[in-house]
C-alpha atoms as a PDB file:
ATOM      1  CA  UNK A   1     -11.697  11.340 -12.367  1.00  0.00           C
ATOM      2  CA  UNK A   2     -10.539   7.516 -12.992  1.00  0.00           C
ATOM      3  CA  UNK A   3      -9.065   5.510 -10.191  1.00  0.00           C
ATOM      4  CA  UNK A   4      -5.883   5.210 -13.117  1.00  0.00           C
ATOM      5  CA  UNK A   5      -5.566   9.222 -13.559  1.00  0.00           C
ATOM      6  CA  UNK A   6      -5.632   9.432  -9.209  1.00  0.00           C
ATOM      7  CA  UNK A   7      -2.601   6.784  -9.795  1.00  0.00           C
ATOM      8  CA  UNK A   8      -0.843   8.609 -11.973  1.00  0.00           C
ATOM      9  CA  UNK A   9      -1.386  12.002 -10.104  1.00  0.00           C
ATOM     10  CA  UNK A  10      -0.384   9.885  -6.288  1.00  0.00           C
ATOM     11  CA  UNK A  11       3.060   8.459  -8.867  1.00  0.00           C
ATOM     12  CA  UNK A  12       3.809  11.974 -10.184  1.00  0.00           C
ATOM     13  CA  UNK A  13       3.534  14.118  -6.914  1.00  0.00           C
ATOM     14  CA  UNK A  14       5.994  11.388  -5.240  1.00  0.00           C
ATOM     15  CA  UNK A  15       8.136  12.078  -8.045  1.00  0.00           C
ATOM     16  CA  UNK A  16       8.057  16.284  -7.636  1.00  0.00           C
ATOM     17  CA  UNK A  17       8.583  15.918  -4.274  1.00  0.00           C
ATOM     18  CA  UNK A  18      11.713  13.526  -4.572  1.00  0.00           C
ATOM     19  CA  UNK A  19      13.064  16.103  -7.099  1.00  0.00           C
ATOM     20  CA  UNK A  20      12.502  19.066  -4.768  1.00  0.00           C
ATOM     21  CA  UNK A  21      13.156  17.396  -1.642  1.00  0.00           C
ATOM     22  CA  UNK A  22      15.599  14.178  -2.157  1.00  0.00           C
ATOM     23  CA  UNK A  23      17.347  15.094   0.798  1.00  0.00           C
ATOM     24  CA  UNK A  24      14.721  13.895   2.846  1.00  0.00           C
ATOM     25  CA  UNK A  25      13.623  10.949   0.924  1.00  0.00           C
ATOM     26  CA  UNK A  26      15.176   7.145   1.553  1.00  0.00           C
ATOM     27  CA  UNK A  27      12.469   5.493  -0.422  1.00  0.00           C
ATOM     28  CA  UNK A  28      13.886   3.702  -3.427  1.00  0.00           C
ATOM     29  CA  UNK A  29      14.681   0.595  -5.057  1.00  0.00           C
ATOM     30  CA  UNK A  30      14.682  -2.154  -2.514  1.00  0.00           C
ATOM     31  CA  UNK A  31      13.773   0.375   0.041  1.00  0.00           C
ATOM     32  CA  UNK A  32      10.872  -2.198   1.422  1.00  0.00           C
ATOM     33  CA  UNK A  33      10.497  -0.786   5.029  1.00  0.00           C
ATOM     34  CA  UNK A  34       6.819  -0.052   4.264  1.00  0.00           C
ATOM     35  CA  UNK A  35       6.190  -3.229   2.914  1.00  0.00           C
ATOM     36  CA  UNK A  36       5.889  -4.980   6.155  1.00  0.00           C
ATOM     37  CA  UNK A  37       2.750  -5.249   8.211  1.00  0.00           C
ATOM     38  CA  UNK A  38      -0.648  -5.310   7.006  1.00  0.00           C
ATOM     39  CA  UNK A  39      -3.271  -2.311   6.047  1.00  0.00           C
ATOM     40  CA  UNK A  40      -6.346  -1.722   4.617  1.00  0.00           C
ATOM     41  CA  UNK A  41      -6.670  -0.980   0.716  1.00  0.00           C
ATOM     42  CA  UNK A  42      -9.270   0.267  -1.122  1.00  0.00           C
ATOM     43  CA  UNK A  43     -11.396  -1.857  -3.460  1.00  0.00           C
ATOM     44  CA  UNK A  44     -10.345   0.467  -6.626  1.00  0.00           C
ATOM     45  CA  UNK A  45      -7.315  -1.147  -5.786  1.00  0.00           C
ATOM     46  CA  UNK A  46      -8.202  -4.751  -6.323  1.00  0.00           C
ATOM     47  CA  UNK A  47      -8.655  -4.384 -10.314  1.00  0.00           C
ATOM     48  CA  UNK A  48      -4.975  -2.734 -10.396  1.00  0.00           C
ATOM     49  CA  UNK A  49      -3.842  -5.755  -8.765  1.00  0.00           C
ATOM     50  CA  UNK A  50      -5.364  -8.140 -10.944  1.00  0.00           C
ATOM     51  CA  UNK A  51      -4.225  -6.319 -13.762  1.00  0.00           C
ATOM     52  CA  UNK A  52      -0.856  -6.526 -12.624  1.00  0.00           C
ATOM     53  CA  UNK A  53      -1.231 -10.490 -11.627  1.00  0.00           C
ATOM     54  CA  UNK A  54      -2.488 -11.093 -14.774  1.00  0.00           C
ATOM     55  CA  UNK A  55       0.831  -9.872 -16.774  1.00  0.00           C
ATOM     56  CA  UNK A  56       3.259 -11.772 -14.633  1.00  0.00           C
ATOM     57  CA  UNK A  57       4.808 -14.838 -15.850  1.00  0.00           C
ATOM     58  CA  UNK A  58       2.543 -17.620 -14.553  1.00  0.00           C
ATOM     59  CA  UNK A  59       5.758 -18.864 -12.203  1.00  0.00           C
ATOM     60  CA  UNK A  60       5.926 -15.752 -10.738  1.00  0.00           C
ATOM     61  CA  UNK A  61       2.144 -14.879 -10.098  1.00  0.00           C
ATOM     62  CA  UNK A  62       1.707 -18.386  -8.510  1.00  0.00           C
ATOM     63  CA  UNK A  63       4.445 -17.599  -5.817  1.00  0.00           C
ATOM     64  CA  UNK A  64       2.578 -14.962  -5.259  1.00  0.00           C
ATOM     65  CA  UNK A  65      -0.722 -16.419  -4.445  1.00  0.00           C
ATOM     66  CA  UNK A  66       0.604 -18.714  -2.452  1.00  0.00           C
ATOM     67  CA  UNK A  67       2.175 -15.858  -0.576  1.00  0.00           C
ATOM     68  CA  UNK A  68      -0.841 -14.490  -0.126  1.00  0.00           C
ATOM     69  CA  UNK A  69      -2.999 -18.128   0.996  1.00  0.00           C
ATOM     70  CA  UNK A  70      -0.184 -18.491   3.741  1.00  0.00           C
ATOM     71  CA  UNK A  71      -0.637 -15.354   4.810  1.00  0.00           C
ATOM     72  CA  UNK A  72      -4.500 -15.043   5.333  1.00  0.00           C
ATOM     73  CA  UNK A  73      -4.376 -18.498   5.791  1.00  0.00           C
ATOM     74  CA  UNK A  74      -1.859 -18.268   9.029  1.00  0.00           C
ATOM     75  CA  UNK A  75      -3.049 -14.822  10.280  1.00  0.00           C
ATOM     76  CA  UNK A  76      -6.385 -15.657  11.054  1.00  0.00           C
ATOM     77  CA  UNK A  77      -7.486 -12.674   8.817  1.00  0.00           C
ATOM     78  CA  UNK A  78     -10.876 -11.191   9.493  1.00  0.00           C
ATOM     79  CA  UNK A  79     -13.185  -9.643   7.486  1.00  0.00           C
ATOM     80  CA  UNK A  80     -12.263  -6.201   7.126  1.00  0.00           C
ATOM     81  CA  UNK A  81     -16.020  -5.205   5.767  1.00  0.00           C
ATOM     82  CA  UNK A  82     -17.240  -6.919   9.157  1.00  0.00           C
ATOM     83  CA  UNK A  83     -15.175  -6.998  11.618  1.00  0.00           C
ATOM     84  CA  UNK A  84     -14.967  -4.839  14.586  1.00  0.00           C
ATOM     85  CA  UNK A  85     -12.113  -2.223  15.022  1.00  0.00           C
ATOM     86  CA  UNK A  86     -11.175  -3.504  18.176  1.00  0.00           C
ATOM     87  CA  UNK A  87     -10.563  -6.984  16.075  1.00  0.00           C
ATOM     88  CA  UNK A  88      -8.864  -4.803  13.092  1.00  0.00           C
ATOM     89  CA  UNK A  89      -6.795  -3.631  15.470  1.00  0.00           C
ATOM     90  CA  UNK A  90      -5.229  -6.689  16.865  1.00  0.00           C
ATOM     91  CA  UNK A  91      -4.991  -8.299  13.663  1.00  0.00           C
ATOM     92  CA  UNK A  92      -2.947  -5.340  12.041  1.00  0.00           C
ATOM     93  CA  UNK A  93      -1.272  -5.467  15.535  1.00  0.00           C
ATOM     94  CA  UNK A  94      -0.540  -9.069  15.475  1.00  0.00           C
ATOM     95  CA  UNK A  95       1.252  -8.790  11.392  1.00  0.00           C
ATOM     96  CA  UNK A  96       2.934  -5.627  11.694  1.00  0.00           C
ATOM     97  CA  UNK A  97       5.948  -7.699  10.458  1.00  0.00           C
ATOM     98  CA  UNK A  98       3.832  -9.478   8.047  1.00  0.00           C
ATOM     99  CA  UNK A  99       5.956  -9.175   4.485  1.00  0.00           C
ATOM    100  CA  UNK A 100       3.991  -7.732   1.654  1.00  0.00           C
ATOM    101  CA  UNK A 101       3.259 -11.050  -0.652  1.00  0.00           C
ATOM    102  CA  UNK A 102       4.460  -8.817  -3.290  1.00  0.00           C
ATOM    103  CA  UNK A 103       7.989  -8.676  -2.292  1.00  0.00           C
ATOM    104  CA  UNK A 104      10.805 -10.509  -4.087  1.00  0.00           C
ATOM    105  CA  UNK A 105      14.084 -12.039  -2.828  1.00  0.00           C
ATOM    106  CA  UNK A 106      15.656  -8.837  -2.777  1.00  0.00           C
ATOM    107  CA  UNK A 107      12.715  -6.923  -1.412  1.00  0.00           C
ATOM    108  CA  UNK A 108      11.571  -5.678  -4.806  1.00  0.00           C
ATOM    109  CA  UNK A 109       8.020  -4.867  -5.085  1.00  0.00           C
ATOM    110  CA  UNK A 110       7.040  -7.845  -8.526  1.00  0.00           C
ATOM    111  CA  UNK A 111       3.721  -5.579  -8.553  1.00  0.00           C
ATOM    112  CA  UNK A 112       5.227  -2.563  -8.211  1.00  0.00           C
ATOM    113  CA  UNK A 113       3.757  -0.551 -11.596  1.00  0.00           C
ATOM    114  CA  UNK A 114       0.244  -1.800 -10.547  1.00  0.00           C
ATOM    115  CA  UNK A 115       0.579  -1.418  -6.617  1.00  0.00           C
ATOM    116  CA  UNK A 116      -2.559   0.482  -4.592  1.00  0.00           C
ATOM    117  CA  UNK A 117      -2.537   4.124  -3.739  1.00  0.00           C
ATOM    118  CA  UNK A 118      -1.460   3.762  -0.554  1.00  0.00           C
ATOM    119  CA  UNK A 119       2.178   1.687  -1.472  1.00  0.00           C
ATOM    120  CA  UNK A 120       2.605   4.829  -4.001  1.00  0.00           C
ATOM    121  CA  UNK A 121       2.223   7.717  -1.202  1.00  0.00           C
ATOM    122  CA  UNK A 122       4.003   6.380   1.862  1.00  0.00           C
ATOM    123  CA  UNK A 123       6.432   7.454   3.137  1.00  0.00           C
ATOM    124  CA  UNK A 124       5.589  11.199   2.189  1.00  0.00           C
ATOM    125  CA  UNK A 125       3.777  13.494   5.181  1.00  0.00           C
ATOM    126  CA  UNK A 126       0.196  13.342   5.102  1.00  0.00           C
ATOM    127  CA  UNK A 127      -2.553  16.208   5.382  1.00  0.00           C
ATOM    128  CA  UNK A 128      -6.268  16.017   4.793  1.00  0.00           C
ATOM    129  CA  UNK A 129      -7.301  19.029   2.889  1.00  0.00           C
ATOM    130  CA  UNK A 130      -5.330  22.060   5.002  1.00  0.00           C
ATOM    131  CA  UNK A 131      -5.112  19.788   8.363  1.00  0.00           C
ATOM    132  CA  UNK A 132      -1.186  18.544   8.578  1.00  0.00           C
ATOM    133  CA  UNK A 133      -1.580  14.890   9.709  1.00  0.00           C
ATOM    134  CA  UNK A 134       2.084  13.902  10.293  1.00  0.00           C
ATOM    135  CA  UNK A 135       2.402  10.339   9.606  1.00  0.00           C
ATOM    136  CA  UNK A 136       6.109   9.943   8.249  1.00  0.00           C
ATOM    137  CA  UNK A 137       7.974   6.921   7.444  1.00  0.00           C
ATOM    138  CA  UNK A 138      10.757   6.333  10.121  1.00  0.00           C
ATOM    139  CA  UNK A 139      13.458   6.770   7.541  1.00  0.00           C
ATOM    140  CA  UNK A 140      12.190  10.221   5.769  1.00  0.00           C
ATOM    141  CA  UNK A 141      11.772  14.094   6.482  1.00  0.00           C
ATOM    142  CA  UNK A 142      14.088  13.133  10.168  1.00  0.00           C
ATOM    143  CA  UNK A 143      15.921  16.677   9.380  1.00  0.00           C
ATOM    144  CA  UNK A 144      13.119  18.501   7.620  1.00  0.00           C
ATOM    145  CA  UNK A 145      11.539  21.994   8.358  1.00  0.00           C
ATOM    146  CA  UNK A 146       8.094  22.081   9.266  1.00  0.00           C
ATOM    147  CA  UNK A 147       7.662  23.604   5.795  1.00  0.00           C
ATOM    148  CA  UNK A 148       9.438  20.567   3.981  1.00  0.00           C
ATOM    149  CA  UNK A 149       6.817  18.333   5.723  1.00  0.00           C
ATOM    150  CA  UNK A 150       3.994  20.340   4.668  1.00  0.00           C
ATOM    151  CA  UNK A 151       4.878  20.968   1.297  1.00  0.00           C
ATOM    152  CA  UNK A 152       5.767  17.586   0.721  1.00  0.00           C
ATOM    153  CA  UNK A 153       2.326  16.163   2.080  1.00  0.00           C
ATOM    154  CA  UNK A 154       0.174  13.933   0.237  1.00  0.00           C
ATOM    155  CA  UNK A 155      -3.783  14.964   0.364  1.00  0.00           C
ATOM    156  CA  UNK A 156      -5.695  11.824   1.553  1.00  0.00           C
ATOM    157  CA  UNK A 157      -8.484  13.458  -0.468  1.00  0.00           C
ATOM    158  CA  UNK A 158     -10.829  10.517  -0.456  1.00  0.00           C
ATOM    159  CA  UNK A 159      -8.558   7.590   0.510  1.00  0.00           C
ATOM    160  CA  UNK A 160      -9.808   8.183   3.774  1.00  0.00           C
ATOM    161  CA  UNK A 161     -13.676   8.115   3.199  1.00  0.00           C
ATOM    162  CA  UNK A 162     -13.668   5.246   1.922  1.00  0.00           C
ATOM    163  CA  UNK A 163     -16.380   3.115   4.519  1.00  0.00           C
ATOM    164  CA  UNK A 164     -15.301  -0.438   5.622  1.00  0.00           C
ATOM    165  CA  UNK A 165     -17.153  -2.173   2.770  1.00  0.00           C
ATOM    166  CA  UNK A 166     -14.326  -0.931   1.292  1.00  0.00           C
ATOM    167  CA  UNK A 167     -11.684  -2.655   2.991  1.00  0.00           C
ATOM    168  CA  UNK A 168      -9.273  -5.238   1.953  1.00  0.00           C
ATOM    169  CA  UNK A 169      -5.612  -5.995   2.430  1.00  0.00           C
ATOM    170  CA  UNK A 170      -3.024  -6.569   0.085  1.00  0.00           C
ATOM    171  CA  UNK A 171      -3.092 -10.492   0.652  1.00  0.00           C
ATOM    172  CA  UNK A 172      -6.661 -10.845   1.190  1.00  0.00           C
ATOM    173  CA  UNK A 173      -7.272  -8.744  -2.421  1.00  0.00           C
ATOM    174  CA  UNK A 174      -4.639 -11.356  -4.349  1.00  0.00           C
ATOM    175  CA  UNK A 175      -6.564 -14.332  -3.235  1.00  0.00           C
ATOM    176  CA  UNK A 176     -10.006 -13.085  -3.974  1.00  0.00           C
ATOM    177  CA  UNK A 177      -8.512 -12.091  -7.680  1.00  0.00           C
ATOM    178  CA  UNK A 178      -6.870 -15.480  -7.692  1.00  0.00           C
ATOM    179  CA  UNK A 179     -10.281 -17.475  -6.931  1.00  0.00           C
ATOM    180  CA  UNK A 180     -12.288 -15.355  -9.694  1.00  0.00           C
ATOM    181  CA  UNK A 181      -8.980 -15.784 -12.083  1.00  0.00           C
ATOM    182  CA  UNK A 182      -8.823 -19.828 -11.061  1.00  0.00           C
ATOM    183  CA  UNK A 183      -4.899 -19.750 -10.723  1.00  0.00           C
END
């Protein structure tokens, strides 16, 4: 299966469950509580975000990258591919209010058709295979049943197998893409 078909199948289950469920979904336009603090992404991920970079106006892309050089730049961002957890941990600790470089003035996602996997699935209930994880955003499922939860949980399926060579964040992707791109 394509990394773009696994993107389409992560964008149309969030869209079932908000028409089953919309009760117990906040998540919408400007909704950008998940877009602070910093998190691994895959490296399937880093294409989508060039593609998207790459169709941007050039004004809007550069703000952007430069986003994204402050924020590696000021974080003291480690290596995700060699760092140790105990160091991944108190970097993700240490920008857990960290805006997503992504984010407009009104805390619209600019990238949003060509975000990573993980942007399109949070905030639903997460389960690996038939073990319920949990995992909700703050704002969703607060008066659900048990059975909402489950049924609304997004499979990690591989997301979660995905080894630490694997690793990158959202910043740390856009100014890797930006170096190869030259912009």
């Amino acid at each position: 299966m394509s990394y773009n078909r696994i993107l389409a199948d992560a964008d149309a289950f969030f869209r079932r469950v908000m028409e089953s469920q919309p009760q117990h979904l906040e998540c919408g336009r400007g909704c950008s509580l998940c877009c602070y603090g910093l998190f691994e992404i895959g490296s399937a991920d880093v294409p989508v975000i060039a593609e998207g970079l790459r169709k941007l106006h050039p004004a809007r892309r550069k703000k952007i990258v430069a986003r994204a050089r402050e924020i590696v730049e000021s974080s003291a961002h480690p290596d995700l591919r060699t760092c140790s957890p105990i160091e991944k941990e108190r970097f993700f600790d240490r920008t857990a209010e960290t805006p997503c470089p992504n984010l407009d003035d009104r805390g619209e996602c600019m990238l949003y058709e060509h975000r990573p996997l993980v942007c399109r699935t949070f905030g639903l209930p997460l389960r690996n295979g038939d073990d319920y994880l949990g995992d909700v955003c703050e704002l969703n499922f607060t008066a659900a049943t048990q059975g909402e939860k489950e049924a609304a949980a997004w499979d990690l399926q591989w997301e979660d197998e995905l080894g630490a060579e694997d690793q990158y964040t959202i910043p740390e992707a856009i100014v890797l893409i930006a170096r190869m791109r030259r912009w």
